[in-house]
Protein backbone atom coordinates (compact mmCIF):
# COMPACT_ATOMS: atom_id res chain seq x y z
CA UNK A 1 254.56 58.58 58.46
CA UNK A 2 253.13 59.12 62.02
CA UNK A 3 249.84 60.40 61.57
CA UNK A 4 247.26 61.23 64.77
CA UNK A 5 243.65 60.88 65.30
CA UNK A 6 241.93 63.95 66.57
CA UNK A 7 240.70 61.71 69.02
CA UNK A 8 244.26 61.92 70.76
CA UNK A 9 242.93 64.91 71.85
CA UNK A 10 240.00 64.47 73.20
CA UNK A 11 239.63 66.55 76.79
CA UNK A 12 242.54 68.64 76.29
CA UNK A 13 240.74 72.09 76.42
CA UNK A 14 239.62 71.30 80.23
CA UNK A 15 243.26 70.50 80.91
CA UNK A 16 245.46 73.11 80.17
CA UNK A 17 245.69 74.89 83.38
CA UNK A 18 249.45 75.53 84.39
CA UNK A 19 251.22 72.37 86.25
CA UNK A 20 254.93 72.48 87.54
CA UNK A 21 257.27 69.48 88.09
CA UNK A 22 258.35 69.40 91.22
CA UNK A 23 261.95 68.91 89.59
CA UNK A 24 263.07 72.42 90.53
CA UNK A 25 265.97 71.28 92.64
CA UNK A 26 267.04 68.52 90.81
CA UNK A 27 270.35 69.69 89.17
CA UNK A 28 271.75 70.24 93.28
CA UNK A 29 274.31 67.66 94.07
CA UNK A 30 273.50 65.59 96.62
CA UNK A 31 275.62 66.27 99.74
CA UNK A 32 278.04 63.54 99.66
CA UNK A 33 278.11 63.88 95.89
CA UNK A 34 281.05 65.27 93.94
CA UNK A 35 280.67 68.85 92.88
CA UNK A 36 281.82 68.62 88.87
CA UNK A 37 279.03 70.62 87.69
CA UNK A 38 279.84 73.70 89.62
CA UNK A 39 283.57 73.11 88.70
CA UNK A 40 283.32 72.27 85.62
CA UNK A 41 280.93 74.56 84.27
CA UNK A 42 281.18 77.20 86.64
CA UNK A 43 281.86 80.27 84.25
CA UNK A 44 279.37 78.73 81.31
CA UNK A 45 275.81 77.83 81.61
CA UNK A 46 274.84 74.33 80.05
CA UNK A 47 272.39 75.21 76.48
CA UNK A 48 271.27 73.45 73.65
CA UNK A 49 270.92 73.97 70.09
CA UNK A 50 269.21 72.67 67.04
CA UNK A 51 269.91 72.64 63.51
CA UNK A 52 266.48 72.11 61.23
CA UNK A 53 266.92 71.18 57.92
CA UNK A 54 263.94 70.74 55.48
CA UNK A 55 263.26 69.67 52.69
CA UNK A 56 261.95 71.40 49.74
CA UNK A 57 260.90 70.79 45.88
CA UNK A 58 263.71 71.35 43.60
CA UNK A 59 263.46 71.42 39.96
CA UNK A 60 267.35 70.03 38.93
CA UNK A 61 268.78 67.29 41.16
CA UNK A 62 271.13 68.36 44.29
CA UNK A 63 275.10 68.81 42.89
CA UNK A 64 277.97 69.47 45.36
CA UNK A 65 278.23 72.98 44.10
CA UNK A 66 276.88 76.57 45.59
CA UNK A 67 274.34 77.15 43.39
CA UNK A 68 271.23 77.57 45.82
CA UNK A 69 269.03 76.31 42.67
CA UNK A 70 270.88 73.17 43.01
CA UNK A 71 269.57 72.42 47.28
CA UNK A 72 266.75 70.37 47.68
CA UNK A 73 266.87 71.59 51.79
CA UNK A 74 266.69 74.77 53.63
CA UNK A 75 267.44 74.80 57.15
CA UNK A 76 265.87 77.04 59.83
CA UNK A 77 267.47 80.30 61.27
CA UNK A 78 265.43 83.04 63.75
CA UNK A 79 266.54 86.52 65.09
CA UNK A 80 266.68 87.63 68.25
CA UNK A 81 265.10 90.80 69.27
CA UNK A 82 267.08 94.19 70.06
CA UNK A 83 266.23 93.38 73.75
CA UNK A 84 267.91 89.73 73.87
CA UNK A 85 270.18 89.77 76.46
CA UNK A 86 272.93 87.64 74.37
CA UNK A 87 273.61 88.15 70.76
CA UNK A 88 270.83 90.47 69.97
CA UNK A 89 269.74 91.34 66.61
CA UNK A 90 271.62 87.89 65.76
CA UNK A 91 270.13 85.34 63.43
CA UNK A 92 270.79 81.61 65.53
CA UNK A 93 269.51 78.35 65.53
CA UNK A 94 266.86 77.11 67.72
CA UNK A 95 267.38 76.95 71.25
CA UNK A 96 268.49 77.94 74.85
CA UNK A 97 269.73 77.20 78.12
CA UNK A 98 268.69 73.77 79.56
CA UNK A 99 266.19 73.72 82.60
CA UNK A 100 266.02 71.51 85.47
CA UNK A 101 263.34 70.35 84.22
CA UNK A 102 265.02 68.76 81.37
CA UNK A 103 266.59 66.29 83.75
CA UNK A 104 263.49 65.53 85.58
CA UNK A 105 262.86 62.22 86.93
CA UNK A 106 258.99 61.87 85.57
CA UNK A 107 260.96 61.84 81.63
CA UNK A 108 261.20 57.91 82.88
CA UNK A 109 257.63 57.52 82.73
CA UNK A 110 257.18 59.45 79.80
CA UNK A 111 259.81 57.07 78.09
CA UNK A 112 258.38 54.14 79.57
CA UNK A 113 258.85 51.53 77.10
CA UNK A 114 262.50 52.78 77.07
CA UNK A 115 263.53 52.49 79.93
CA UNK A 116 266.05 49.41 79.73
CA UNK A 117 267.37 50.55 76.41
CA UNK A 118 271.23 52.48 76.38
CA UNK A 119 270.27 56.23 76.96
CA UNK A 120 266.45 55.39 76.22
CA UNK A 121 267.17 53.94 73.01
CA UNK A 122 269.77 56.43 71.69
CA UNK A 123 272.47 54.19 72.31
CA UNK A 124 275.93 54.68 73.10
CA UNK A 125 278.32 56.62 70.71
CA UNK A 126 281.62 54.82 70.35
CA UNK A 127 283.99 57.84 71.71
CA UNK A 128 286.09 57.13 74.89
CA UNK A 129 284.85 58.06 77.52
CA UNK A 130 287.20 60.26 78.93
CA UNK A 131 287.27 61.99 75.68
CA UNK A 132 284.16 63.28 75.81
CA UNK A 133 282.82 66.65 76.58
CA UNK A 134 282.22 67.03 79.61
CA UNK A 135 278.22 68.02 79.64
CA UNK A 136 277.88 64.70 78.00
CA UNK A 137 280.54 62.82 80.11
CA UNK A 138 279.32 63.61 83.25
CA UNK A 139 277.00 60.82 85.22
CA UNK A 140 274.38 63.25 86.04
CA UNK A 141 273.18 60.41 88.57
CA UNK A 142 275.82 61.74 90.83
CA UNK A 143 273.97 64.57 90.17
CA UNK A 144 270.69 63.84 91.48
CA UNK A 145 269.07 63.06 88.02
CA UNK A 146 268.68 59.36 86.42
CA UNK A 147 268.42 61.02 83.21
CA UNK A 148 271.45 60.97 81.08
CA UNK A 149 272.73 63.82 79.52
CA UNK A 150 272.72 62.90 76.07
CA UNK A 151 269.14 62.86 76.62
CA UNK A 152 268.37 65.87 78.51
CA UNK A 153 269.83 68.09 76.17
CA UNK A 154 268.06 66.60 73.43
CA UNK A 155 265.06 67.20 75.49
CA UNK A 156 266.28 70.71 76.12
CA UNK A 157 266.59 71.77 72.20
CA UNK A 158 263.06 70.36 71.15
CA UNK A 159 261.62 72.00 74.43
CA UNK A 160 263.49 75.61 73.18
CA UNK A 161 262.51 74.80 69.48
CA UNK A 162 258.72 74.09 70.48
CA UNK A 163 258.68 77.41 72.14
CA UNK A 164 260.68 79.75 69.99
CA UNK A 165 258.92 78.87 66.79
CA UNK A 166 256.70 76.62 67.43
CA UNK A 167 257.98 73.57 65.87
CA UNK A 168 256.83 70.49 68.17
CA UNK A 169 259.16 67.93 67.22
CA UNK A 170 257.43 64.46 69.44
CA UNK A 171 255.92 61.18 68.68
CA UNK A 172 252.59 59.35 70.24
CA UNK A 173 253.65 57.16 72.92
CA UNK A 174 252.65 54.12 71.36
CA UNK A 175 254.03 54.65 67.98
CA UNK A 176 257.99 55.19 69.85
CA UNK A 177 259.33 51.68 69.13
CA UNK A 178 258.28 51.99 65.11
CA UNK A 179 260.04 55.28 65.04
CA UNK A 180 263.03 54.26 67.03
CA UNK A 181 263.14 51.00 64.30
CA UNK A 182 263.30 53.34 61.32
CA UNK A 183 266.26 55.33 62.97
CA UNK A 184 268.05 52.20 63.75
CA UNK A 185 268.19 51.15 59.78
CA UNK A 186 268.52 54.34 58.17
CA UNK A 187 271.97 53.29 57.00
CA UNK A 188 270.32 50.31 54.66
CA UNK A 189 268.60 52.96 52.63
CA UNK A 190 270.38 54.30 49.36
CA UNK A 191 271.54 58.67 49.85
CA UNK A 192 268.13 59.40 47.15
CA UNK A 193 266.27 57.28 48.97
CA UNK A 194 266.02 58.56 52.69
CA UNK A 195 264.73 56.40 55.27
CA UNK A 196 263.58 58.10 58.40
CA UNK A 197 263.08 61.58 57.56
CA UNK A 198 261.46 63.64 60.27
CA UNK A 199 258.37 64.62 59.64
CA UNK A 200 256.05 66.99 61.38
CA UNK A 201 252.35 66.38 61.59
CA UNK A 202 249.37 68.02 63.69
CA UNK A 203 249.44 66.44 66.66
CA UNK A 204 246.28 67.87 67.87
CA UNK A 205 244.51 70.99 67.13
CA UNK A 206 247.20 74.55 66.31
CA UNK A 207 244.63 76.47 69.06
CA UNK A 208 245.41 73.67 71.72
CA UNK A 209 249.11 73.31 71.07
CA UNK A 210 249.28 77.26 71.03
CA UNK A 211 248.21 77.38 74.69
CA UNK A 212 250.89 74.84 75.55
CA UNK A 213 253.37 76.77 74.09
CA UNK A 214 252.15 79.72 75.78
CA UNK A 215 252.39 77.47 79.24
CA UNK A 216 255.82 76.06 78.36
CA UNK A 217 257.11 79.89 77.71
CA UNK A 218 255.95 80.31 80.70
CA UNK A 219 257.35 77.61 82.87
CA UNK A 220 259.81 75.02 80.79
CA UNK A 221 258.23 72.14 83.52
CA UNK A 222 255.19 72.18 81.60
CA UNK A 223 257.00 70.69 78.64
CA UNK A 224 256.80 67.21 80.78
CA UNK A 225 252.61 67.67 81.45
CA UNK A 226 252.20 68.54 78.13
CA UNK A 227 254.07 65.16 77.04
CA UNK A 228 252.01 63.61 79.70
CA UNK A 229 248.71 64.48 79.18
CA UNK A 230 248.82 64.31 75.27
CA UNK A 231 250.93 60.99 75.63
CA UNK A 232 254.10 62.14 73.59
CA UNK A 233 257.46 61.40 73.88
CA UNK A 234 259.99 64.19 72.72
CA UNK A 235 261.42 62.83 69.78
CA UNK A 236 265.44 62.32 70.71
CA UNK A 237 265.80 59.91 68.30
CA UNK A 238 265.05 62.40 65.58
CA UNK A 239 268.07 64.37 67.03
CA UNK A 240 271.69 63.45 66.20
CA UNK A 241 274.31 64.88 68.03
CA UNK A 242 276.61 67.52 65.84
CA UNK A 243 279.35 69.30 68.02
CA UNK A 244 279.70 71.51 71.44
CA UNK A 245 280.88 74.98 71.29
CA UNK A 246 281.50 76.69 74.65
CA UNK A 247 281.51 80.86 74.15
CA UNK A 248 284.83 82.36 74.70
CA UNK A 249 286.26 83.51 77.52
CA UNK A 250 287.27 86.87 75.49
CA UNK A 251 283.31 87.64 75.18
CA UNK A 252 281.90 89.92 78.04
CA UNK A 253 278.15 89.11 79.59
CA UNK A 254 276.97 85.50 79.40
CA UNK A 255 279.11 82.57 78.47
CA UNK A 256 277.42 78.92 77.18
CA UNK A 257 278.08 75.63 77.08
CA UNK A 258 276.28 74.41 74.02
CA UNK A 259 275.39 71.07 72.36
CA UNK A 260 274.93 71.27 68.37
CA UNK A 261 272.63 68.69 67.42
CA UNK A 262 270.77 68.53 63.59
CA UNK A 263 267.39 66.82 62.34
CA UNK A 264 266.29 66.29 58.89
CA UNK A 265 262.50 67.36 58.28
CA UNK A 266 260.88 65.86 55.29
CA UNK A 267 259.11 69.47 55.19
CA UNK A 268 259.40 72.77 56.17
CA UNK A 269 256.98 72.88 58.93
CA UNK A 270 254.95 75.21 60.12
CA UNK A 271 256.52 77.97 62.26
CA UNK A 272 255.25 81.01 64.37
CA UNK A 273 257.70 83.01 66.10
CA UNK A 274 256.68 85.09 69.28
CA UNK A 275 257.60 88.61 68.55
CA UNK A 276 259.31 89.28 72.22
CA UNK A 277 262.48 86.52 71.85
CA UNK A 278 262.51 85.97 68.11
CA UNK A 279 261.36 89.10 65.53
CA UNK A 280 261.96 86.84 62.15
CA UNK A 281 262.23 83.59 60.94
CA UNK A 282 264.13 82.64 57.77
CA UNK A 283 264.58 79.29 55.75
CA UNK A 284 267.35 79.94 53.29
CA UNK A 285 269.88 77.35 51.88
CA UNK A 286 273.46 77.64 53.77
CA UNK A 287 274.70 79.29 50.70
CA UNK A 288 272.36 82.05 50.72
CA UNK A 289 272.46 82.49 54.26
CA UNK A 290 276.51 83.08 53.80
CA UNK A 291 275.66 85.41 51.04
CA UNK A 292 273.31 87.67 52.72
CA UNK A 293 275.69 87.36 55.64
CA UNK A 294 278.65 88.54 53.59
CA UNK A 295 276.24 91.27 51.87
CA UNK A 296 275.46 92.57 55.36
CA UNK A 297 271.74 91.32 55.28
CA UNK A 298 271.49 89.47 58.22
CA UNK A 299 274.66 88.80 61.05
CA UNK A 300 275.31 85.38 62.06
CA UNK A 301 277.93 84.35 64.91
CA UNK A 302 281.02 82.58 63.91
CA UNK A 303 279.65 79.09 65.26
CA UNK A 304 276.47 79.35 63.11
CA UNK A 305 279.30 80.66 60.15
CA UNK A 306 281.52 77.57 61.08
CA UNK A 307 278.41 75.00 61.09
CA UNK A 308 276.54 76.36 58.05
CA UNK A 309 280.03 76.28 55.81
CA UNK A 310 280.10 72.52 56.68
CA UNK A 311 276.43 72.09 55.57
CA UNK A 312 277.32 73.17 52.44
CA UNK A 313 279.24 69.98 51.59
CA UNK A 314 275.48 68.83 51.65
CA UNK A 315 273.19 70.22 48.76
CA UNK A 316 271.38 66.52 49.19
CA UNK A 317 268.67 66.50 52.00
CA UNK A 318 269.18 62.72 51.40
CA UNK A 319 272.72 62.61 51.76
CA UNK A 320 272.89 64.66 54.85
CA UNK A 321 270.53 63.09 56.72
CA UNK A 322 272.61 59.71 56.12
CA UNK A 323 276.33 61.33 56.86
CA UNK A 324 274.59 62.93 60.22
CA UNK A 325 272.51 60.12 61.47
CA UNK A 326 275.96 57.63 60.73
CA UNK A 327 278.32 60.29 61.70
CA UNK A 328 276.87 60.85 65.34
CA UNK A 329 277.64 57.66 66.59
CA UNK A 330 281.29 58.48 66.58
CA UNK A 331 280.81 61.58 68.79
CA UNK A 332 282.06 65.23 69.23
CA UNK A 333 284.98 67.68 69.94
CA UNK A 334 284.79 69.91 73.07
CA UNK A 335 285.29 73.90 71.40
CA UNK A 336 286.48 76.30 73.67
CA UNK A 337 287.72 78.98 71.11
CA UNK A 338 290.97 81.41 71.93
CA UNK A 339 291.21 84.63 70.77
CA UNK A 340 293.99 86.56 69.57
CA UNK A 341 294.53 89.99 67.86
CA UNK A 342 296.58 90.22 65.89
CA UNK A 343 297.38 93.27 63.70
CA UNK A 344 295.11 93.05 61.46
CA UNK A 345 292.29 90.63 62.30
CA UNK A 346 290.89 88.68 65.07
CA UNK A 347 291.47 85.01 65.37
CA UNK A 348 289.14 82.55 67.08
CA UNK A 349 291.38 79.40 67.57
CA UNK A 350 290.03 76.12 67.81
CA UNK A 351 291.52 72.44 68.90
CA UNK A 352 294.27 71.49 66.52
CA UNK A 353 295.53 74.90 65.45
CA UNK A 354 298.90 75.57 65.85
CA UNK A 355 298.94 78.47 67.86
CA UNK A 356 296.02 77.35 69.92
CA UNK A 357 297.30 76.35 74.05
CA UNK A 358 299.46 73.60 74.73
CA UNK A 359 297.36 70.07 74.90
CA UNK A 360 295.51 69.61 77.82
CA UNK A 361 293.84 72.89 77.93
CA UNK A 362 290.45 72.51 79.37
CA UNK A 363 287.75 75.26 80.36
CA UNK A 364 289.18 74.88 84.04
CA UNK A 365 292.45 76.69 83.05
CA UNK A 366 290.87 79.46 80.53
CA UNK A 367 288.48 80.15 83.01
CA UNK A 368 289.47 83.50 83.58
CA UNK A 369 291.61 83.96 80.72
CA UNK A 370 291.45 87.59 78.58
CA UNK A 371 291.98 88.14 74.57
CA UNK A 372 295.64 87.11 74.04
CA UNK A 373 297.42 89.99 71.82
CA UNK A 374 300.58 89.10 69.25
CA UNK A 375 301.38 91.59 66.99
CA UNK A 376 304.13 89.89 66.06
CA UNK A 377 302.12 87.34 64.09
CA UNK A 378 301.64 88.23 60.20
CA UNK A 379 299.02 89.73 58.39
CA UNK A 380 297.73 85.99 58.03
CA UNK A 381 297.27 85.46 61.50
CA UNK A 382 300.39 82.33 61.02
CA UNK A 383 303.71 81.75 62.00
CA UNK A 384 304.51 79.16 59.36
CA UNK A 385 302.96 79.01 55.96
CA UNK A 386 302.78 74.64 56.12
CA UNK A 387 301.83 75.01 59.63
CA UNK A 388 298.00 73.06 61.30
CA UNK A 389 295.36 75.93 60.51
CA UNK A 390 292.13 75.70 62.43
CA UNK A 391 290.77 79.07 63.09
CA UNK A 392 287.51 81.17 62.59
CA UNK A 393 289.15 85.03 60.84
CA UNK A 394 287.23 87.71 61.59
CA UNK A 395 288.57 91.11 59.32
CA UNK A 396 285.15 92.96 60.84
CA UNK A 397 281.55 92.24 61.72
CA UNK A 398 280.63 90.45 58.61
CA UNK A 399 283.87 89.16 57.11
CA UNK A 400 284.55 86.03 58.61
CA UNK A 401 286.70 83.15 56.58
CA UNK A 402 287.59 79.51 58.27
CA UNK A 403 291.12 78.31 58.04
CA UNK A 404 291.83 74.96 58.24
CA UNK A 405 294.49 72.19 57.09
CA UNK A 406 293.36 70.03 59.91
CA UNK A 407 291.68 66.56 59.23
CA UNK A 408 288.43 66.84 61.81
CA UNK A 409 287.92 64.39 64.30
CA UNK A 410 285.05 61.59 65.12
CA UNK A 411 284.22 61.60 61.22
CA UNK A 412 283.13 65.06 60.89
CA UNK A 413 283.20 67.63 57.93
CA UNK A 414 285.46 70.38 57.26
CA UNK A 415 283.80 73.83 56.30
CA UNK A 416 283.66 74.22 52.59
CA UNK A 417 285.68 77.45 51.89
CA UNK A 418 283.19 80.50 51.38
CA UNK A 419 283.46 82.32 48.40
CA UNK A 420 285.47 85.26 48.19
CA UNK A 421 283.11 88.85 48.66
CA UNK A 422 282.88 90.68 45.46
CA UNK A 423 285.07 93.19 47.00
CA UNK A 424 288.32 92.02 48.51
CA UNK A 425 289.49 94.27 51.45
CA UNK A 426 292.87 95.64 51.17
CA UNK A 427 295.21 94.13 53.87
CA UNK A 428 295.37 97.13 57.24
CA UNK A 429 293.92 97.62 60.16
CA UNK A 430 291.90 95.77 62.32
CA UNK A 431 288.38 97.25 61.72
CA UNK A 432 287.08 99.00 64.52
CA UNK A 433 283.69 96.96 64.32
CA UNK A 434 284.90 94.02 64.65
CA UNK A 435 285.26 93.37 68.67
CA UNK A 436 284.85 90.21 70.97
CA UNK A 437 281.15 90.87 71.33
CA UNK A 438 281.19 89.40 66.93
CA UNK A 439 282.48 86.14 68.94
């Protein structure tokens, strides 16, 4: 348990005024450098998101099964206002588009004692290379930055955590190597006994870290002074990388390219949320969220859908934190969804379907792609009844089922299948509010 004197502290009120990094540039390829990012990425913007799950007291022990009564965990999920320029009214996980500033070069001194360790002591995750995504694949040193993707992004979701709910997710500088130690053995520990649970404790005083918030909201480069002057380090290690999702090309406005990561919290933490960005914030078991989802309660997109049916494998706090921590090592699929309407529904294709483009498709060639239209295709969305299903089906705005026969790659989970809603709907039209904007 990483516990902090108040001393820590000590001269902090005289030191808040507002401080930039001088890091604003720093994503700009060199001139003789190559120009991936901008081809690349040049219709998505690079994001980051975090799944939180905590723990809570449960009276029976956790069973694989969907009774909420059964889930020792909750994870975290906050709504975006009516004025969010993507996905408003939408409830999401933590976090946002990564800043400069995320790749700054002063994160080496803040990481000090890390410096000669694989990716600051995250290591390296045994996928190919040339199979990775490419916002993790890319040498951002070609880029201008000595700070490794895997990192910055990690950076980027605690930064966007810390200032949409206030959840401050770091570790005192000289207490790093004990923390990075416990993350390295958490696979000697037994499932119901879990080694190396996060856990969130008052770094200094709530009135201090408030008006650091209030400067990092302001400008994401005071993330870095804050680090500096309180002598944190971000906690990455905490952090274990989940998936990448990439919007589709079908959806209007705004298009990401986002890393899923997920962090076990011993407790639910304390959380404020802003009232501009975020409106609510709602710990709920996966199960209930899909319930109040399917009961038209609260609207989720079909990533958060996709994600939270795989947590469900997971009633165990303990168990998931050991699967996640193990499981990240292996790495992640790059998700660029397809869409196709069909007569009836709309299907979001993903890697290994059947019907989804010929191998080799990469964000390059969908670029500029539109929603792809077969009537021709059953009311099932499928060609072949034995055929490879891996698909998000979306009937309208808060019916959405995953379809897959697919065995997922790098070691991950497949979504357990989501209950049936009370009231099938009969087989007809697509629903009129169901459009690519649900995507």
């Amino acid at each position: 348990m990483v516990r902090v004197d108040s001393s820590d502290c000590k001269q902090q009120q005289q030191q808040q005024q507002q401080t930039t990094c001088n890091c604003n540039k720093i994503l700009q390829p060199p001139p003789n450098a190559p120009n991936t990012m901008n081809t690349v990425h040049k219709h998505w913007k690079e994001a980051s998101t975090l799944i939180l799950a905590a723990g809570t007291k449960c009276s029976s022990s956790p069973s694989r099964s969907w009774g909420a009564a059964c889930w020792n965990h909750k994870v975290l999920l906050l709504k975006r206002s009516t004025q969010s320029r993507f996905m408003p009214e939408a409830y999401v996980f933590p976090g946002g588009m990564a800043d400069p500033s995320d790749f700054c070069s002063e994160w080496l001194g803040v990481f000090h004692a890390f410096r000669h360790k694989p990716n600051l002591g995250l290591g390296v995750v045994k996928q190919p290379a040339e199979t990775r995504p490419p916002m993790f694949a890319m040498d951002r040193r070609e880029l201008g930055s000595p700070i490794p993707g895997d990192v910055a992004f990690r950076i980027c979701a605690l930064r966007e955590t810390f200032e949409e709910c206030g959840v401050l997710l770091v570790v005192p500088k000289r207490e790093g190597m004990d923390v990075l130690r416990s993350a390295e053995h958490i696979g000697d520990h037994p499932p119901d006994l879990p080694a190396g649970l996060t856990q969130v404790t008052d770094i200094c005083d709530r009135t201090i870290l408030t008006r650091w918030r209030a400067l990092v909201n302001e400008n994401p480069s005071n993330f870095i002074k804050m680090c500096q002057e309180l002598e944190l380090m971000p906690n990455i290690w905490a952090l274990h990388e989940w998936g990448n999702w990439l919007t589709p090309t079908a959806r209007s406005g705004n298009r990401y390219d986002t890393a899923f990561y997920i962090c076990c919290l011993s407790d639910v933490p304390f959380t404020v949320q802003d009232d501009k960005e975020i409106v609510h914030i709602k710990w709920a078991t996966p199960p209930d969220v899909l319930h109040s989802y399917r009961a038209k309660e609260m609207w989720i997109a079909p990533p958060q859908f996709y994600e939270l049916s795989r947590l469900c494998r997971y009633p165990s706090l303990g168990e998931l934190h050991a699967f996640a921590s193990q499981r990240s090592r292996e790495g992640c699929e790059h998700w660029l969804p397809v869409v196709l309407k069909t007569d009836t529904e709309l299907l979001s294709l993903l890697p290994g379907d059947e019907l989804y483009p010929e191998t080799g498709v990469s964000t390059r060639t969908l670029c500029d792609s539109t929603l792809l239209t077969d009537p021709g295709l059953g009311s099932d969305g499928a060609e072949l009844e034995s055929g490879l299903l891996h698909r998000l089906v979306l009937q309208d705005a808060y019916s959405t089922s995953v379809q897959i026969s697919i065995t997922p790659k790098y070691k991950h989970l497949s979504p357990l299948p989501v209950p049936a809603p009370p009231h099938p709907r009969d087989p007809g039209e697509l629903k009129d509010d169901v459009t690519t904007s649900d995507l």
